[in-house]
PDB file of N, CA and C in Angstrom:
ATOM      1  N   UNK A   1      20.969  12.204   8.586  1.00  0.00           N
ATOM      2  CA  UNK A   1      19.710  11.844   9.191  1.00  0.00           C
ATOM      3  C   UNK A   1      19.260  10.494   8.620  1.00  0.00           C
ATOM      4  N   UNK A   2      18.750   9.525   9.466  1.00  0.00           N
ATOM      5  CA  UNK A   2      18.281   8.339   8.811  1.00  0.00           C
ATOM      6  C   UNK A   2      16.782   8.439   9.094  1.00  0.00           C
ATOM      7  N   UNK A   3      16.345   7.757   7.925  1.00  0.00           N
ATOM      8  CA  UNK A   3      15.035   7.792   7.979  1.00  0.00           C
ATOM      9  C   UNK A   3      14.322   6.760   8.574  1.00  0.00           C
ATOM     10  N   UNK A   4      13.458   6.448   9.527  1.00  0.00           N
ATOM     11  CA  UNK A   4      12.823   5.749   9.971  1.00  0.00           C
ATOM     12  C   UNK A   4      11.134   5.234   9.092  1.00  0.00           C
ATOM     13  N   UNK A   5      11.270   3.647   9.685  1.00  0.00           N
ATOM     14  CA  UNK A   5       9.656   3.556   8.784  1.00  0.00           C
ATOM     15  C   UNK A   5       8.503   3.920   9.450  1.00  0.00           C
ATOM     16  N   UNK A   6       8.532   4.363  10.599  1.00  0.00           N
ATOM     17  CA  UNK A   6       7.910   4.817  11.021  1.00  0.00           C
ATOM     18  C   UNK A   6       7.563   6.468  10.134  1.00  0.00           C
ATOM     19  N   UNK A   7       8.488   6.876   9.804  1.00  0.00           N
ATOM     20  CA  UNK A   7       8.864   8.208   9.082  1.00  0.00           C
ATOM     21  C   UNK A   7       7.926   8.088   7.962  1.00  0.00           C
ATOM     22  N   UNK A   8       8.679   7.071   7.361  1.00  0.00           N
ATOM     23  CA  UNK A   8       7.579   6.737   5.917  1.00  0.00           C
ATOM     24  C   UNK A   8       6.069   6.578   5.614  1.00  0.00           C
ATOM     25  N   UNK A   9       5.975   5.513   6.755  1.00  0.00           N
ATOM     26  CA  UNK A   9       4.834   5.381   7.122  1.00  0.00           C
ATOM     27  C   UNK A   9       3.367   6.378   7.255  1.00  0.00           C
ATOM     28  N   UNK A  10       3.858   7.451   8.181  1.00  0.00           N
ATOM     29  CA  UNK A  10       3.616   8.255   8.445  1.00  0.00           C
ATOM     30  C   UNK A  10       2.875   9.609   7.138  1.00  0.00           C
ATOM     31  N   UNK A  11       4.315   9.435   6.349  1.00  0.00           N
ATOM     32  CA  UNK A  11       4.221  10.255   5.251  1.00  0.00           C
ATOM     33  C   UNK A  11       3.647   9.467   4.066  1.00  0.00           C
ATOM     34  N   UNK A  12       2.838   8.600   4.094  1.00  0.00           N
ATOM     35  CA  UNK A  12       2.331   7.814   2.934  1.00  0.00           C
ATOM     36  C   UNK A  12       1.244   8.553   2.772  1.00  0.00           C
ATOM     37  N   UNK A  13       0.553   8.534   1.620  1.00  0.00           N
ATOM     38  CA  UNK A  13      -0.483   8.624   0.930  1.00  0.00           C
ATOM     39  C   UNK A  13      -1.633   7.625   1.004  1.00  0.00           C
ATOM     40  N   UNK A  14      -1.828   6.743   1.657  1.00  0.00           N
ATOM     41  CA  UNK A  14      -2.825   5.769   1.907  1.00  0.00           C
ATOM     42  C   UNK A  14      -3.693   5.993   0.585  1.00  0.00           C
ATOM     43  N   UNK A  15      -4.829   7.081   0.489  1.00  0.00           N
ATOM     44  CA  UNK A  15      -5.212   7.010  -0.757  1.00  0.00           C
ATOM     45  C   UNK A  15      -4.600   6.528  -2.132  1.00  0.00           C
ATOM     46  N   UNK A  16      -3.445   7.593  -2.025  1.00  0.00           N
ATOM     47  CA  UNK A  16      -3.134   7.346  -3.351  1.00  0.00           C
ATOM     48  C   UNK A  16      -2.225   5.790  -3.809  1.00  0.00           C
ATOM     49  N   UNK A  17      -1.885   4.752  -2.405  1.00  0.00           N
ATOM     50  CA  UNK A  17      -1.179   4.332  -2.867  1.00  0.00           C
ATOM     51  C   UNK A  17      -2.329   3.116  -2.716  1.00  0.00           C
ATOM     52  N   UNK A  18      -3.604   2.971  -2.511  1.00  0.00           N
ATOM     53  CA  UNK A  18      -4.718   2.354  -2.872  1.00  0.00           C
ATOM     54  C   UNK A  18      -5.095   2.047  -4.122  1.00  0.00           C
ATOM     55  N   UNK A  19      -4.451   3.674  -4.768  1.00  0.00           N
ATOM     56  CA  UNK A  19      -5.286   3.928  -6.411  1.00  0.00           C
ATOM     57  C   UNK A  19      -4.066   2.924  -7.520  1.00  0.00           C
ATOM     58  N   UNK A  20      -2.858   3.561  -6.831  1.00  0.00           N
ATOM     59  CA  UNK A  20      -1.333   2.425  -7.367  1.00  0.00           C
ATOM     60  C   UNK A  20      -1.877   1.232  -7.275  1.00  0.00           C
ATOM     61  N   UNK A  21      -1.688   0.713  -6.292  1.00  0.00           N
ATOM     62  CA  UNK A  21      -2.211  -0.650  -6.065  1.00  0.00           C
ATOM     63  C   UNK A  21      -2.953  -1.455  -7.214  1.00  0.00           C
ATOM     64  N   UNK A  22      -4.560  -0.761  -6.772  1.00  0.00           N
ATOM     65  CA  UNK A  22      -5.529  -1.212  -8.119  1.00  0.00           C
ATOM     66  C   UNK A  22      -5.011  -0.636  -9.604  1.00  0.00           C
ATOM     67  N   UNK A  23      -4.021  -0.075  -9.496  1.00  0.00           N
ATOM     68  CA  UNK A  23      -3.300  -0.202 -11.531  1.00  0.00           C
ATOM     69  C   UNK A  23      -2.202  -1.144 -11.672  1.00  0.00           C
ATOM     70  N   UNK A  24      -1.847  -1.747 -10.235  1.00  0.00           N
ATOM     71  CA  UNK A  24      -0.962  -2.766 -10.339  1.00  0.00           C
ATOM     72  C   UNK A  24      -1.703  -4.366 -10.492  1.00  0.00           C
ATOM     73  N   UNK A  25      -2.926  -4.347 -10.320  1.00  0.00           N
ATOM     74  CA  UNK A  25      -3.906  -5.330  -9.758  1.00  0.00           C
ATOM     75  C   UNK A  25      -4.454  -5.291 -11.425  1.00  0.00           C
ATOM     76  N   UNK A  26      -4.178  -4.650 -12.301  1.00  0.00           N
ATOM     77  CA  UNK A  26      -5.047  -4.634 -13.152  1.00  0.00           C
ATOM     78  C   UNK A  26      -3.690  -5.024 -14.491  1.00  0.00           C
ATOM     79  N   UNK A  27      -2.583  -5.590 -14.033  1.00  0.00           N
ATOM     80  CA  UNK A  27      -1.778  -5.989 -15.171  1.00  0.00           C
ATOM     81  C   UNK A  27      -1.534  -7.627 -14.278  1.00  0.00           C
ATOM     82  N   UNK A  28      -2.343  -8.312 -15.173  1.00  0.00           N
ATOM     83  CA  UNK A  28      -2.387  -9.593 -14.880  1.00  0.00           C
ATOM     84  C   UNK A  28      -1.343 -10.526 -15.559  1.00  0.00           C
ATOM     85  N   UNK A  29      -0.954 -11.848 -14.585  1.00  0.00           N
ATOM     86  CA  UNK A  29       0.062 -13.027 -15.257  1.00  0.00           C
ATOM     87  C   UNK A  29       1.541 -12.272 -15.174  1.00  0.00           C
ATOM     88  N   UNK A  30       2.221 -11.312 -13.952  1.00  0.00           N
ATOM     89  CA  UNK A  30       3.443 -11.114 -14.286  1.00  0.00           C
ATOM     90  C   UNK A  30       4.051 -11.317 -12.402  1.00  0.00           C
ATOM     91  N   UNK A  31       4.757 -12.338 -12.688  1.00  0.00           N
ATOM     92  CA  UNK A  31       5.347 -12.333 -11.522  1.00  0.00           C
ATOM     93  C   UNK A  31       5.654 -11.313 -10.394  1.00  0.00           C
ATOM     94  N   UNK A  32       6.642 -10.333 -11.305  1.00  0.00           N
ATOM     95  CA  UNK A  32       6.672  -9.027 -10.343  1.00  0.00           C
ATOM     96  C   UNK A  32       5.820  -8.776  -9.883  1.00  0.00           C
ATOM     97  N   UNK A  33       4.834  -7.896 -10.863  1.00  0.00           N
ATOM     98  CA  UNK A  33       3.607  -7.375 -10.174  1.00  0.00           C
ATOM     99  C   UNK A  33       3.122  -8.383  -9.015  1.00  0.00           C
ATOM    100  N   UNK A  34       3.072  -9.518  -9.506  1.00  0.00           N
ATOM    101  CA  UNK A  34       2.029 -10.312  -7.759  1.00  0.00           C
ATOM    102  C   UNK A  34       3.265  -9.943  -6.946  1.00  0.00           C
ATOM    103  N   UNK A  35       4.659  -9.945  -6.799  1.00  0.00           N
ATOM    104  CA  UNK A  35       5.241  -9.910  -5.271  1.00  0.00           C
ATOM    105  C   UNK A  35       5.192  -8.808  -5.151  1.00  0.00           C
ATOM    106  N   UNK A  36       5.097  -7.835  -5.987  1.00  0.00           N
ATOM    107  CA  UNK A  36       4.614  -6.570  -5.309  1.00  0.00           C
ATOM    108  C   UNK A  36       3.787  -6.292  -4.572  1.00  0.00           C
ATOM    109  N   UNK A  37       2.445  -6.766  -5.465  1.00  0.00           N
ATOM    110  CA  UNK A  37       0.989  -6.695  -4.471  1.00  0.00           C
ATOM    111  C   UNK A  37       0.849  -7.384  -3.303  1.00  0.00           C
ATOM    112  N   UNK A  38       2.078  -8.600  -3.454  1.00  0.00           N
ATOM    113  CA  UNK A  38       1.707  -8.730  -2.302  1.00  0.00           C
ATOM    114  C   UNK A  38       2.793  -8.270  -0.916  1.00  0.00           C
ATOM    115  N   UNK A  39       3.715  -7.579  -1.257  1.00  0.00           N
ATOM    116  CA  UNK A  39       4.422  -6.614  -0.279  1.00  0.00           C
ATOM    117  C   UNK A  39       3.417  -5.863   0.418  1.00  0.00           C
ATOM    118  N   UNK A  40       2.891  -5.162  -0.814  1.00  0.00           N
ATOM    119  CA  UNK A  40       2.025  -3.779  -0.259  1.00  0.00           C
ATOM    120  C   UNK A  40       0.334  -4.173   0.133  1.00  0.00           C
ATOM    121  N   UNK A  41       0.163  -5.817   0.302  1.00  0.00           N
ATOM    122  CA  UNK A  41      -0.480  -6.097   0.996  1.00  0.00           C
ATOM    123  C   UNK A  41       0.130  -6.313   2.663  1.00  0.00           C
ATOM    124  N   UNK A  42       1.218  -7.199   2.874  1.00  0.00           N
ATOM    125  CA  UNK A  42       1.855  -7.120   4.371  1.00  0.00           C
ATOM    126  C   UNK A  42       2.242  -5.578   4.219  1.00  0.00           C
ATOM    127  N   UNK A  43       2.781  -4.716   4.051  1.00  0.00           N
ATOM    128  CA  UNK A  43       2.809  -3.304   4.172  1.00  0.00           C
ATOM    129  C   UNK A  43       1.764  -2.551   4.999  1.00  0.00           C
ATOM    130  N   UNK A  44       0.387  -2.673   4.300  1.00  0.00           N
ATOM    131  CA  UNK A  44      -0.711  -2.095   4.760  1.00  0.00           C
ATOM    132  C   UNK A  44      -1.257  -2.968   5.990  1.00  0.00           C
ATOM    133  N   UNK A  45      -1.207  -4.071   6.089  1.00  0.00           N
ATOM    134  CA  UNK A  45      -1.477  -4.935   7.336  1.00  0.00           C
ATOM    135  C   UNK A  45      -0.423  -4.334   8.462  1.00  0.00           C
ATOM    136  N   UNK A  46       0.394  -4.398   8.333  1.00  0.00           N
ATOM    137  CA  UNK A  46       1.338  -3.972   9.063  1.00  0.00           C
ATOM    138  C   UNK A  46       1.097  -2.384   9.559  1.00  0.00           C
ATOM    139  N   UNK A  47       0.929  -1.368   8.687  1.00  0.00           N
ATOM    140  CA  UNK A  47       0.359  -0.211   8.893  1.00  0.00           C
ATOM    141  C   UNK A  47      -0.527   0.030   9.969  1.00  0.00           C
ATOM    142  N   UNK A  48      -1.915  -0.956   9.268  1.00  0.00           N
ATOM    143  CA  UNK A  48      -2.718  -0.406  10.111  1.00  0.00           C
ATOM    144  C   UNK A  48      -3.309  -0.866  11.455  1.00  0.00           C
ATOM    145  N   UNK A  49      -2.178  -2.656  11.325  1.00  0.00           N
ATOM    146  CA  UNK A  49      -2.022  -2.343  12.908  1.00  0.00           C
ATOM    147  C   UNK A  49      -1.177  -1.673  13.733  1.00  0.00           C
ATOM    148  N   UNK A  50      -0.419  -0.682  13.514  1.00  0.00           N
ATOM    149  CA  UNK A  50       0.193   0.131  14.127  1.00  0.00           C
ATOM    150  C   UNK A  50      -0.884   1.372  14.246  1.00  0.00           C
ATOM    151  N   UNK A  51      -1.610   1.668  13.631  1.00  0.00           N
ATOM    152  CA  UNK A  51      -2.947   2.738  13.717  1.00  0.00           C
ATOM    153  C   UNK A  51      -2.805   3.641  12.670  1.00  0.00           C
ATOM    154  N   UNK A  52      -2.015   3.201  11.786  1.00  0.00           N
ATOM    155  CA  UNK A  52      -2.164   4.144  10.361  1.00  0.00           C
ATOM    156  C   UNK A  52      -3.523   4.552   9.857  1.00  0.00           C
ATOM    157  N   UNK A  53      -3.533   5.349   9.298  1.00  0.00           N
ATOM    158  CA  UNK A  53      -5.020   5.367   8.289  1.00  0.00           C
ATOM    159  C   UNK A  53      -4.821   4.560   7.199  1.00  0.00           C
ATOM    160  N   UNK A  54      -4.369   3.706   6.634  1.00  0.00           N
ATOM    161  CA  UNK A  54      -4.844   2.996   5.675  1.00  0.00           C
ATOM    162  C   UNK A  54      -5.856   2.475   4.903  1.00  0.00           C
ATOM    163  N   UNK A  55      -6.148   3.017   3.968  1.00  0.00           N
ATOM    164  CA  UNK A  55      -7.165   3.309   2.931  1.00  0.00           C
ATOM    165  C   UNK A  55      -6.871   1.539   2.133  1.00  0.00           C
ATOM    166  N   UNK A  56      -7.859   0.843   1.969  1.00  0.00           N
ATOM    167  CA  UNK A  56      -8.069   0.058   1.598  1.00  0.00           C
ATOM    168  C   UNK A  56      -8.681  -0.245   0.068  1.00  0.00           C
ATOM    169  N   UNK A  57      -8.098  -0.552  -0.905  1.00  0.00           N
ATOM    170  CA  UNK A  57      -9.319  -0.759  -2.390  1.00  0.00           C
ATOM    171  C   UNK A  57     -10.587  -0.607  -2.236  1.00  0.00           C
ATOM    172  N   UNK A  58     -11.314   0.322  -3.064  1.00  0.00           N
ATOM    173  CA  UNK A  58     -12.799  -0.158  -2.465  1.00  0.00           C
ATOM    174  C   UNK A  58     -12.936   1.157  -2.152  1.00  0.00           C
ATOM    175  N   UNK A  59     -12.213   1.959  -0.757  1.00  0.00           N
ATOM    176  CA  UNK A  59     -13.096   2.676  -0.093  1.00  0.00           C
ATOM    177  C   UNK A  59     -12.329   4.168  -0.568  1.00  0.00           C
ATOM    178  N   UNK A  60     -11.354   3.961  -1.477  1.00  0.00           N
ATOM    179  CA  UNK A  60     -10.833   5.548  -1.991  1.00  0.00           C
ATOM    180  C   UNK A  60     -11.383   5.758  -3.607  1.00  0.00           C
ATOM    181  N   UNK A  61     -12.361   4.372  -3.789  1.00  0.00           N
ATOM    182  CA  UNK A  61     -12.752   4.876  -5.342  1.00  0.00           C
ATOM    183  C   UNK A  61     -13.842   4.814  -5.690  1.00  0.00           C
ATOM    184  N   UNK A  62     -14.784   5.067  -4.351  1.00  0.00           N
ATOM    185  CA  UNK A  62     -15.865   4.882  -4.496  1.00  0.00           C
ATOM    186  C   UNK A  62     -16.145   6.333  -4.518  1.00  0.00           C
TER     187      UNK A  62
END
């Protein structure tokens, strides 16, 4: 069976990968970390124009 991203997508955690995010956002000056953040910034753009629920910083830790 291959998995589709749609598949993934689907099965994400929006919350929780909001809460990842902001502990990745919070180790400053390391290369990785920024191309990460900023993957899983086009990631979530990408998401939620397809109509994901995507949970945004901000609105899962309030």
């Amino acid at each position: 069976m291959t998995t589709k991203i749609h598949d993934v997508l689907a099965k994400t955690d929006w919350a929780l990968l909001a809460q990842q995010k902001l502990a990745l956002l919070r180790i400053d000056g390391n290369p990785a970390v920024d191309g990460l953040i900023n993957f899983l910034d086009a990631l979530q753009d990408a998401a939620e124009a397809d109509g994901f629920p995507v949970v945004w910083l901000g609105e899962s830790s309030r």
